[in-house]
PDB file of N, CA and C in Angstrom:
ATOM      1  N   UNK A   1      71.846 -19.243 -50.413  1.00  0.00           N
ATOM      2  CA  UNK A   1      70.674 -18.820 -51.162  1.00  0.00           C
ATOM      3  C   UNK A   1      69.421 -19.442 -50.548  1.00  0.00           C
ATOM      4  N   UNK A   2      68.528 -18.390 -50.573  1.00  0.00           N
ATOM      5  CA  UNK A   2      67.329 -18.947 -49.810  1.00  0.00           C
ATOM      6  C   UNK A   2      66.020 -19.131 -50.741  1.00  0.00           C
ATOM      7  N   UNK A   3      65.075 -20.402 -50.356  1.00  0.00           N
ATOM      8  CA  UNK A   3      63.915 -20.411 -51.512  1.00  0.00           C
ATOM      9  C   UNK A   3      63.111 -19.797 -51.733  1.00  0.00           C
ATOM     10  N   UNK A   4      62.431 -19.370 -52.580  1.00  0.00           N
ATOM     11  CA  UNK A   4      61.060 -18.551 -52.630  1.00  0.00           C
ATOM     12  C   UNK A   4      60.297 -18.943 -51.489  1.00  0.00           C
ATOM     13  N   UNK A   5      59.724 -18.600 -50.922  1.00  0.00           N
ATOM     14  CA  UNK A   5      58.579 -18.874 -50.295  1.00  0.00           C
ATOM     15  C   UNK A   5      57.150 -18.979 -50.961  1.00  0.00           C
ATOM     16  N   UNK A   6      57.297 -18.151 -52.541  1.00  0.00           N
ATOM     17  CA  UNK A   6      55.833 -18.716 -53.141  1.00  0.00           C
ATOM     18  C   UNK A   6      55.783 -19.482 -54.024  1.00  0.00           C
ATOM     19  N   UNK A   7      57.115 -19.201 -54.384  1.00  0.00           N
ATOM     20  CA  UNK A   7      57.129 -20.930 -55.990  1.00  0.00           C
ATOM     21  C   UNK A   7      58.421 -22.138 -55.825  1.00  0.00           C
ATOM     22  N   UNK A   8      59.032 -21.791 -54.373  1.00  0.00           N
ATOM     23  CA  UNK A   8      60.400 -22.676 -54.108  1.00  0.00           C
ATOM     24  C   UNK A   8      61.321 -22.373 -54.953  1.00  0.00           C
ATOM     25  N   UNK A   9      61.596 -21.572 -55.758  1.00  0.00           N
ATOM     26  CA  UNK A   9      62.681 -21.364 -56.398  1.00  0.00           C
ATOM     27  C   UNK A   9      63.893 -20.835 -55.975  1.00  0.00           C
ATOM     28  N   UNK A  10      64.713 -20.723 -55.985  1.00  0.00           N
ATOM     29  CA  UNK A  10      65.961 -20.265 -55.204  1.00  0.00           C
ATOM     30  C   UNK A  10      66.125 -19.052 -55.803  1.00  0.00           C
ATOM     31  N   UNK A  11      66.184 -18.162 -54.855  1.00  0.00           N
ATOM     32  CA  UNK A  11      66.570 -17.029 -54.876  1.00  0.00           C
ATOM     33  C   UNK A  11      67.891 -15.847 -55.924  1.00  0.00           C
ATOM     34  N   UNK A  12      67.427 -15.394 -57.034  1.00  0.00           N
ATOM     35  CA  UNK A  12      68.789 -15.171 -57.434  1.00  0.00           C
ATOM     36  C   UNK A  12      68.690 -13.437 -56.651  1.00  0.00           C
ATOM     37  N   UNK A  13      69.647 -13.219 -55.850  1.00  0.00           N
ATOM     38  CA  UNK A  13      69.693 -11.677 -55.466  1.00  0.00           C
ATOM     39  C   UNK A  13      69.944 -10.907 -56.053  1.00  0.00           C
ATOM     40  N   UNK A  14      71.236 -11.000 -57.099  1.00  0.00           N
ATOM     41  CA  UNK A  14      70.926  -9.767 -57.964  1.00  0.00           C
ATOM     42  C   UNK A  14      70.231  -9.519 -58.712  1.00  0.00           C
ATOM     43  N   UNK A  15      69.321 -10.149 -59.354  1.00  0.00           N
ATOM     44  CA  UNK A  15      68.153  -9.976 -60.022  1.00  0.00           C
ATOM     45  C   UNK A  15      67.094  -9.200 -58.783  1.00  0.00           C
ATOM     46  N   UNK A  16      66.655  -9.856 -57.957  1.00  0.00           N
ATOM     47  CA  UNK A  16      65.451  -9.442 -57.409  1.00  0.00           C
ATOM     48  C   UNK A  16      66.059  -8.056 -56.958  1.00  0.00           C
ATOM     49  N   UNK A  17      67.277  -7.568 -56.764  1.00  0.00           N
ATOM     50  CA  UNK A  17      67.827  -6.305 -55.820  1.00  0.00           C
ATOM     51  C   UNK A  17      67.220  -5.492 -57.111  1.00  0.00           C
ATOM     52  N   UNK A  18      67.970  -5.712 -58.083  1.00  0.00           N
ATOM     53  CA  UNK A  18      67.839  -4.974 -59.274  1.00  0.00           C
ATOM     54  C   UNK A  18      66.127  -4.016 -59.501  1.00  0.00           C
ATOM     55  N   UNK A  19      65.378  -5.364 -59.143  1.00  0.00           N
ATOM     56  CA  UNK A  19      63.853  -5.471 -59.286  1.00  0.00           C
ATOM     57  C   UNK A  19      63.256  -4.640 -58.402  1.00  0.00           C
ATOM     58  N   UNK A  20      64.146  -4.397 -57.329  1.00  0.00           N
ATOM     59  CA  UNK A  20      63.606  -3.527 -55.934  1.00  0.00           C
ATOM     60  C   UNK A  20      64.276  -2.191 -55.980  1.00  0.00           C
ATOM     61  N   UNK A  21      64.962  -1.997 -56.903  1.00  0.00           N
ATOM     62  CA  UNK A  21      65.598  -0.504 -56.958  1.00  0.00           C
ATOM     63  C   UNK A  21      64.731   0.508 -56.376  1.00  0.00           C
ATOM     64  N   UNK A  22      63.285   0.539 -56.809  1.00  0.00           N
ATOM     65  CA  UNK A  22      62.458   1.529 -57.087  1.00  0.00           C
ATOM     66  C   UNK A  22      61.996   1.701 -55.473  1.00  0.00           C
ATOM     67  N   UNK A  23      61.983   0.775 -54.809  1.00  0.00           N
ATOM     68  CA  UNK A  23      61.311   1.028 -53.697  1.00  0.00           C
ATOM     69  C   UNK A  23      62.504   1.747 -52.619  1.00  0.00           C
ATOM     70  N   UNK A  24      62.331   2.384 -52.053  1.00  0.00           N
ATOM     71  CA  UNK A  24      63.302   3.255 -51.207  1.00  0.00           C
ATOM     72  C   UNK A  24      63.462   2.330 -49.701  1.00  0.00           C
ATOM     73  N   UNK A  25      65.202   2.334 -49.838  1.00  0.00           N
ATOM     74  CA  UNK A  25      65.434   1.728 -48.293  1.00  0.00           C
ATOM     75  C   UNK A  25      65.114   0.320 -48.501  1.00  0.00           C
ATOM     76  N   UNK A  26      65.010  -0.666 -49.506  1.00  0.00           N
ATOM     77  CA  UNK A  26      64.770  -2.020 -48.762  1.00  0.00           C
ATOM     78  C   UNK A  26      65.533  -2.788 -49.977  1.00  0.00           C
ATOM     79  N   UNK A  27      65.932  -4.155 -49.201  1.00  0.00           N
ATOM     80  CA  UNK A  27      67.018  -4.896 -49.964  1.00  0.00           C
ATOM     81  C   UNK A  27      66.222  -6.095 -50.245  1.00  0.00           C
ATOM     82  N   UNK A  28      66.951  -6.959 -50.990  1.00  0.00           N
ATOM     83  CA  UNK A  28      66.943  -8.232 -50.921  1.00  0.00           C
ATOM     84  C   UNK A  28      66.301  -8.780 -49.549  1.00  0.00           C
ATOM     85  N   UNK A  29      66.945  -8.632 -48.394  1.00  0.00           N
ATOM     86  CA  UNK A  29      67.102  -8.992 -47.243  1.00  0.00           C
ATOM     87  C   UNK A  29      65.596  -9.172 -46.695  1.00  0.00           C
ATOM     88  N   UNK A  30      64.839  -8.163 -47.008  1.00  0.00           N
ATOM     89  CA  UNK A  30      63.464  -8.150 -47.001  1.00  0.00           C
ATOM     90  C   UNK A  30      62.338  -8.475 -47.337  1.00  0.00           C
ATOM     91  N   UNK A  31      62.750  -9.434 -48.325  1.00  0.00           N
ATOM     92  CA  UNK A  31      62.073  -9.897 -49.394  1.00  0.00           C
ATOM     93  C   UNK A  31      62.208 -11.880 -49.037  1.00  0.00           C
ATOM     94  N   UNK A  32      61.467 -12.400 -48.994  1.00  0.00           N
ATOM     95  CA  UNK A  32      61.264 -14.361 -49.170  1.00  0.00           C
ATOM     96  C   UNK A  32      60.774 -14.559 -50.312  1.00  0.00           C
ATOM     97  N   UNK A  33      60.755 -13.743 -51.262  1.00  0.00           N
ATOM     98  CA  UNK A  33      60.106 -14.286 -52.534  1.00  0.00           C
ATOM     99  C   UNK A  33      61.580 -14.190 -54.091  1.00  0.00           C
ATOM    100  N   UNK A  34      61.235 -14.845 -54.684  1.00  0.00           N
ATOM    101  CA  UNK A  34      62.174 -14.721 -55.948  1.00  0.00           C
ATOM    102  C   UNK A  34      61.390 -13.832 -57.248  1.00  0.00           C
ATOM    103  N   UNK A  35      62.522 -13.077 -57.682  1.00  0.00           N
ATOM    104  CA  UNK A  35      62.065 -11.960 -59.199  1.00  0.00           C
ATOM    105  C   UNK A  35      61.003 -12.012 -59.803  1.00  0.00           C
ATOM    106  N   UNK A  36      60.574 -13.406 -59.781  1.00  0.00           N
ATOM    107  CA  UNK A  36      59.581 -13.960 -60.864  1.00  0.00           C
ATOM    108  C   UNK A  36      58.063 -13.891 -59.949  1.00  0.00           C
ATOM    109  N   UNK A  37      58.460 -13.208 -58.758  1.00  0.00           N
ATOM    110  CA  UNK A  37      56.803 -13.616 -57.422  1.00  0.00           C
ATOM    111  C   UNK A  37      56.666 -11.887 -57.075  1.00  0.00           C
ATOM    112  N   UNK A  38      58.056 -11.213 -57.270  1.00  0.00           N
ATOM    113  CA  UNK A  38      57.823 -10.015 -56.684  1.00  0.00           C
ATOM    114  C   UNK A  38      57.164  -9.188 -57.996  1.00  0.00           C
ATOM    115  N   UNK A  39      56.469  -8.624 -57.747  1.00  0.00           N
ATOM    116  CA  UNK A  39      55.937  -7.236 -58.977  1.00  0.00           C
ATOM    117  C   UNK A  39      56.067  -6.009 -58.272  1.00  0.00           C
ATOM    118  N   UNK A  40      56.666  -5.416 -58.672  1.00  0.00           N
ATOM    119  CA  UNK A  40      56.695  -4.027 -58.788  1.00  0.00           C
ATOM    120  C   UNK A  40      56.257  -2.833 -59.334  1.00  0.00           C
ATOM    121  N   UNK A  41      55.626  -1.825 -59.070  1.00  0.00           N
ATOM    122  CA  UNK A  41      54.584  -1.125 -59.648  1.00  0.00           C
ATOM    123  C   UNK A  41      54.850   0.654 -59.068  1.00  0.00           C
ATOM    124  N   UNK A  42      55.837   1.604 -60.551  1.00  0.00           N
ATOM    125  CA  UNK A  42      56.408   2.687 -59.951  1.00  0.00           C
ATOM    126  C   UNK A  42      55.294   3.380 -60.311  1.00  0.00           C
ATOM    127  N   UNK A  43      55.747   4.697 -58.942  1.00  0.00           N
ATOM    128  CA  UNK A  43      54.861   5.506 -59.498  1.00  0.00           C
ATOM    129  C   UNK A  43      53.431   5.818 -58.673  1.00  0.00           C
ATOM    130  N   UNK A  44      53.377   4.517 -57.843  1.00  0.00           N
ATOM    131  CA  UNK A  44      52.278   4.412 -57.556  1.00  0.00           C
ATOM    132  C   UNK A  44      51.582   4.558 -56.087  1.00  0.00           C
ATOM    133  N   UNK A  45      52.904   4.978 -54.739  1.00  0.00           N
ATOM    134  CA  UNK A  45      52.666   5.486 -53.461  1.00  0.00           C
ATOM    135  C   UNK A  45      51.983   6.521 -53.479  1.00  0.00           C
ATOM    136  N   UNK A  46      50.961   6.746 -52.566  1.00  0.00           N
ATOM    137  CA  UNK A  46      49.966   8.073 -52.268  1.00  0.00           C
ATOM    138  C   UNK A  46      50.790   8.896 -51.692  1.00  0.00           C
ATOM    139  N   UNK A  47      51.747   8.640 -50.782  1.00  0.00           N
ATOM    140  CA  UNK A  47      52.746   9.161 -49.959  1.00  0.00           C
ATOM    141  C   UNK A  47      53.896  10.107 -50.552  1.00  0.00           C
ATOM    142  N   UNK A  48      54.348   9.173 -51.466  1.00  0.00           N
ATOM    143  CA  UNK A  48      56.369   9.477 -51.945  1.00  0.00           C
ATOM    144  C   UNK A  48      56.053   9.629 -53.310  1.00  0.00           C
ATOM    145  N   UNK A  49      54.831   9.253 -54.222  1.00  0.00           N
ATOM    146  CA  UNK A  49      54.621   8.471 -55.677  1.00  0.00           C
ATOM    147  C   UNK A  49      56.241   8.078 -56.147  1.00  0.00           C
ATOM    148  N   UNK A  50      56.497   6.887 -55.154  1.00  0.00           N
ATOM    149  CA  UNK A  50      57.587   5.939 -55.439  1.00  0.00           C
ATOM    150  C   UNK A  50      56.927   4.704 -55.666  1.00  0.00           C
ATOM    151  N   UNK A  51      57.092   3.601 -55.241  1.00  0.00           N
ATOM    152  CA  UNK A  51      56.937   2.328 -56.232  1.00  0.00           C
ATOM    153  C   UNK A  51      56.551   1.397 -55.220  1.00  0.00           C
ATOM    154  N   UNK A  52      55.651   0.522 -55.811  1.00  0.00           N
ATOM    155  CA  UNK A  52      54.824  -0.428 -54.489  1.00  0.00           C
ATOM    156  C   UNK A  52      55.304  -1.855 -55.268  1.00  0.00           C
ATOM    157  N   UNK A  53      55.281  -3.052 -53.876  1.00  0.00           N
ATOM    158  CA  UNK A  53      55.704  -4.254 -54.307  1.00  0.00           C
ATOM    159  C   UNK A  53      54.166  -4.519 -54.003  1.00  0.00           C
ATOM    160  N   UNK A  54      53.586  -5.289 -54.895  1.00  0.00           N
ATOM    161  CA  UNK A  54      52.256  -6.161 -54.845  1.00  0.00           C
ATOM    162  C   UNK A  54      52.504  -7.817 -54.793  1.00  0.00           C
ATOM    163  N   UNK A  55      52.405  -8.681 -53.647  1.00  0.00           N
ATOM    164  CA  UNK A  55      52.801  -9.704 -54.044  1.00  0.00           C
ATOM    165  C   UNK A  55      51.637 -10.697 -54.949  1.00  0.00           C
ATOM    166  N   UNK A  56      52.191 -11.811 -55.530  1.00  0.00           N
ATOM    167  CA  UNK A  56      51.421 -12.485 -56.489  1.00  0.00           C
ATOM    168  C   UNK A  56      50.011 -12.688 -56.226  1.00  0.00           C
ATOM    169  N   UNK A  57      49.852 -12.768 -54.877  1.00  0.00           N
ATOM    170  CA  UNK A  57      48.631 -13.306 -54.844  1.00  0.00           C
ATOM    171  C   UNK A  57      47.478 -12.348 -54.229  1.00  0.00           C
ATOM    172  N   UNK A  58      48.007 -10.972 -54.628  1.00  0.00           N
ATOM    173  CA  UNK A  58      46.913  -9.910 -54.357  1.00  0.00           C
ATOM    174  C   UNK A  58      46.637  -9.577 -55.654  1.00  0.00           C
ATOM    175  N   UNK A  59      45.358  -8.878 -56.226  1.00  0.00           N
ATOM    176  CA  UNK A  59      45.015  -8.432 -57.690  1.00  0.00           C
ATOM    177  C   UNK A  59      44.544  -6.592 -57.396  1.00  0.00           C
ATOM    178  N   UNK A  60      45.201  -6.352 -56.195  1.00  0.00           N
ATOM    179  CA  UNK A  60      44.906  -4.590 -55.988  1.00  0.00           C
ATOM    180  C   UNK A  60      46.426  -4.309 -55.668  1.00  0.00           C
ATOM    181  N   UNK A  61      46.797  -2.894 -56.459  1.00  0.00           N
ATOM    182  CA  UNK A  61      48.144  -2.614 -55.710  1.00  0.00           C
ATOM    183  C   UNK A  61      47.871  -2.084 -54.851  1.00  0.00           C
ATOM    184  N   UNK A  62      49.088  -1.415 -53.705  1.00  0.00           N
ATOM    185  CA  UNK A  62      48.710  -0.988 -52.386  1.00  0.00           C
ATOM    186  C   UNK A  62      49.135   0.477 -52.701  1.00  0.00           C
ATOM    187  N   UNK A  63      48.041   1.455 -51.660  1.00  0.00           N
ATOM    188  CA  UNK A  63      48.663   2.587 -52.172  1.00  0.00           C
ATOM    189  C   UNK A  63      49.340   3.322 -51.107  1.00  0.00           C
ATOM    190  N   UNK A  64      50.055   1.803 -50.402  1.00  0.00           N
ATOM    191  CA  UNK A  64      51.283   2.560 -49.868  1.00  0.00           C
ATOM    192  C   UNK A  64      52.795   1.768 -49.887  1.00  0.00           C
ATOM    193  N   UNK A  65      53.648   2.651 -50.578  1.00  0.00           N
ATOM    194  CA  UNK A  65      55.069   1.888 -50.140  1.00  0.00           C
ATOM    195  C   UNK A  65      55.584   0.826 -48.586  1.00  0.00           C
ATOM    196  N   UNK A  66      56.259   0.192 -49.079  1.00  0.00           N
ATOM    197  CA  UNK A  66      56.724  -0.006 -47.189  1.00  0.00           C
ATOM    198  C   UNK A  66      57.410   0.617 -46.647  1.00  0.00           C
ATOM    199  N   UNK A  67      58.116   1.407 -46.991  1.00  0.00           N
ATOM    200  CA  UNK A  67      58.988   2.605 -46.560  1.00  0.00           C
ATOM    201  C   UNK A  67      57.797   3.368 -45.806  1.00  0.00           C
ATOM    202  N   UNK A  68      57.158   3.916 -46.660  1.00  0.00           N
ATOM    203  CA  UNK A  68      55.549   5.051 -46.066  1.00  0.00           C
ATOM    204  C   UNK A  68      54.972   4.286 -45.109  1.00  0.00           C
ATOM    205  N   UNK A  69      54.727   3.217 -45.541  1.00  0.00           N
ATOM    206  CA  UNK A  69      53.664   3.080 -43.962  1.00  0.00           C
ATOM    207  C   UNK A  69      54.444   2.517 -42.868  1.00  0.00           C
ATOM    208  N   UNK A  70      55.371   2.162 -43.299  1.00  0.00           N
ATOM    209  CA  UNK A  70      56.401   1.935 -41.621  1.00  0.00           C
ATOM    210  C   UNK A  70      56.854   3.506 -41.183  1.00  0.00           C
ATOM    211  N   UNK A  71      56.601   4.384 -42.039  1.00  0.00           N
ATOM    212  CA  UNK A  71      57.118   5.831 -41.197  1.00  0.00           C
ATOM    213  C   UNK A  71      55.686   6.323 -40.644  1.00  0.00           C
ATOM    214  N   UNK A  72      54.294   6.249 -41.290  1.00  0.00           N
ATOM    215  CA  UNK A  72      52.884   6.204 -40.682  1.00  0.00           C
ATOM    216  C   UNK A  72      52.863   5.381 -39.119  1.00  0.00           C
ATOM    217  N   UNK A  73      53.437   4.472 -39.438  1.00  0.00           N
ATOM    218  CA  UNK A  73      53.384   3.584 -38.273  1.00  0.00           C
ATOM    219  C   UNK A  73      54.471   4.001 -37.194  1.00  0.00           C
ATOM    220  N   UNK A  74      55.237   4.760 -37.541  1.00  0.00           N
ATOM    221  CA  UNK A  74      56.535   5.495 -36.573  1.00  0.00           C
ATOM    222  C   UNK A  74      56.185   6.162 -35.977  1.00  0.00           C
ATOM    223  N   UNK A  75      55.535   7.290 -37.232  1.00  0.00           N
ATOM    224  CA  UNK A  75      54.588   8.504 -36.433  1.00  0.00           C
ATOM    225  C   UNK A  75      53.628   8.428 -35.450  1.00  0.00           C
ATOM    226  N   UNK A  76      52.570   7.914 -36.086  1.00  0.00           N
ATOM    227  CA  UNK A  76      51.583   7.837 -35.706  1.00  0.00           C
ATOM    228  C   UNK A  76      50.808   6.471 -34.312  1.00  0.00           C
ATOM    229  N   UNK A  77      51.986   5.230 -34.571  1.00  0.00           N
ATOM    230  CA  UNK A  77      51.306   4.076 -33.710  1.00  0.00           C
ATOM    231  C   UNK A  77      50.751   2.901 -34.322  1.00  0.00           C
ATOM    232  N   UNK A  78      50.111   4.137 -35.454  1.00  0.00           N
ATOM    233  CA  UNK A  78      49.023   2.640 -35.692  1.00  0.00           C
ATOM    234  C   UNK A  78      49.409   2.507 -36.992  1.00  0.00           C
ATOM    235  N   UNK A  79      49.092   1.329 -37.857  1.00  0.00           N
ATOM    236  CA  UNK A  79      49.210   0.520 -38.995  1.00  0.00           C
ATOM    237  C   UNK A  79      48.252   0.986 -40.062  1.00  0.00           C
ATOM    238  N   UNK A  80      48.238   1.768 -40.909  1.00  0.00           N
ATOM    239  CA  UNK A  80      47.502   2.083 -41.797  1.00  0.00           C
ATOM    240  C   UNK A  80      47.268   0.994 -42.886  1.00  0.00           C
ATOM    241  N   UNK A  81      47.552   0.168 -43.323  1.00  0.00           N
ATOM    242  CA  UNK A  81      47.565  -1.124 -44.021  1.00  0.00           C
ATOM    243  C   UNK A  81      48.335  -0.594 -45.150  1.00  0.00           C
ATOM    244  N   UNK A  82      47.535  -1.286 -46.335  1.00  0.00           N
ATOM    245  CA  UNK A  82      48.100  -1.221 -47.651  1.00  0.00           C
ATOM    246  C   UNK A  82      47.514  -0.562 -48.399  1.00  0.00           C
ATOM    247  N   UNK A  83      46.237   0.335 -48.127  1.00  0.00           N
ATOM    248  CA  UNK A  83      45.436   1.011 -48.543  1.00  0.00           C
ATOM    249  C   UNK A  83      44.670   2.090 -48.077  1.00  0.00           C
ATOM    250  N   UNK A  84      44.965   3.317 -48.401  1.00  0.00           N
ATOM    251  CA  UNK A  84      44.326   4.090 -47.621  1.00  0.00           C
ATOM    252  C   UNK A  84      42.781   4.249 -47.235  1.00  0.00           C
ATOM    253  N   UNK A  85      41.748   3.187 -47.608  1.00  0.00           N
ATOM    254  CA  UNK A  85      40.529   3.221 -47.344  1.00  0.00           C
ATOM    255  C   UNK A  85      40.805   2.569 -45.859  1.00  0.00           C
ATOM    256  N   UNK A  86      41.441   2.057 -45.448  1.00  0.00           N
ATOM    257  CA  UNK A  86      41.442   1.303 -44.352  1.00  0.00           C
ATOM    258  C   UNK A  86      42.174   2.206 -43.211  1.00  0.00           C
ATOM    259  N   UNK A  87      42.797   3.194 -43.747  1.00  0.00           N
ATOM    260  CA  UNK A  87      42.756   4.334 -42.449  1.00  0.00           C
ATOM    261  C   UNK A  87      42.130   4.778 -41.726  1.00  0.00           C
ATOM    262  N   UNK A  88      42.118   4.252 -40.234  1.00  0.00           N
ATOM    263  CA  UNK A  88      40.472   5.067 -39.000  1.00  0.00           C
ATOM    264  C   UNK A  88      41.026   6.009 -39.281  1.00  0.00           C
ATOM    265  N   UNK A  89      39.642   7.078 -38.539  1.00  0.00           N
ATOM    266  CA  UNK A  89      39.706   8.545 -38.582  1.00  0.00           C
ATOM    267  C   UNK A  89      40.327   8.754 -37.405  1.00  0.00           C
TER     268      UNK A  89
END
C-alpha cells in the first residue's frame, strides 16, 4: 500500500477504485492520492460528458476527462490542458 501523496494516508484501493468508476479507462494505478484527496465530478467532460477528477487543491473543475485529453493529445500532438480556454487555435 502506497501513501497519499497529499495527506500521507495510506492508500485504501478499493475504496478509491470504487471512487474512480466514473472516469473511463483509469485505475487505482493512476492515482498517488487516497479517497478522501480525490473528488470526482460526473457529468462534467466537454468531450464524453463523463466525469472529471479535480484534485484538492484546485477550486475549478477541468473540462476535460483524462481519458479525453490524452486522446486530444494522441490526435492532435499537443496538450490541451484541463480547460478548454487554454486551447491555441
Amino acid at each position: 500500500m502506497k501513501p497519499c501523496h497529499s495527506c500521507q494516508a495510506v492508500i485504501d484501493e478499493y475504496i478509491l477504485d470504487k471512487q474512480l468508476e466514473p472516469l473511463r479507462d483509469l485505475t487505482v494505478d493512476e492515482f498517488n492520492v487516497c479517497a478522501d484527496c480525490a473528488t470526482i465530478v460526473s457529468d462534467s467532460c466537454v468531450e464524453c460528458d463523463g466525469a472529471v477528477y479535480v484534485p484538492r487543491t484546485e477550486s475549478t473543475t477541468p473540462d476535460y476527462c483524462p481519458a479525453c485529453r490524452s486522446d486530444l493529445i494522441s490526435r492532435t500532438g499537443h496538450d490541451p490542458g484541463w480547460h478548454r480556454d487554454t486551447v491555441s487555435p
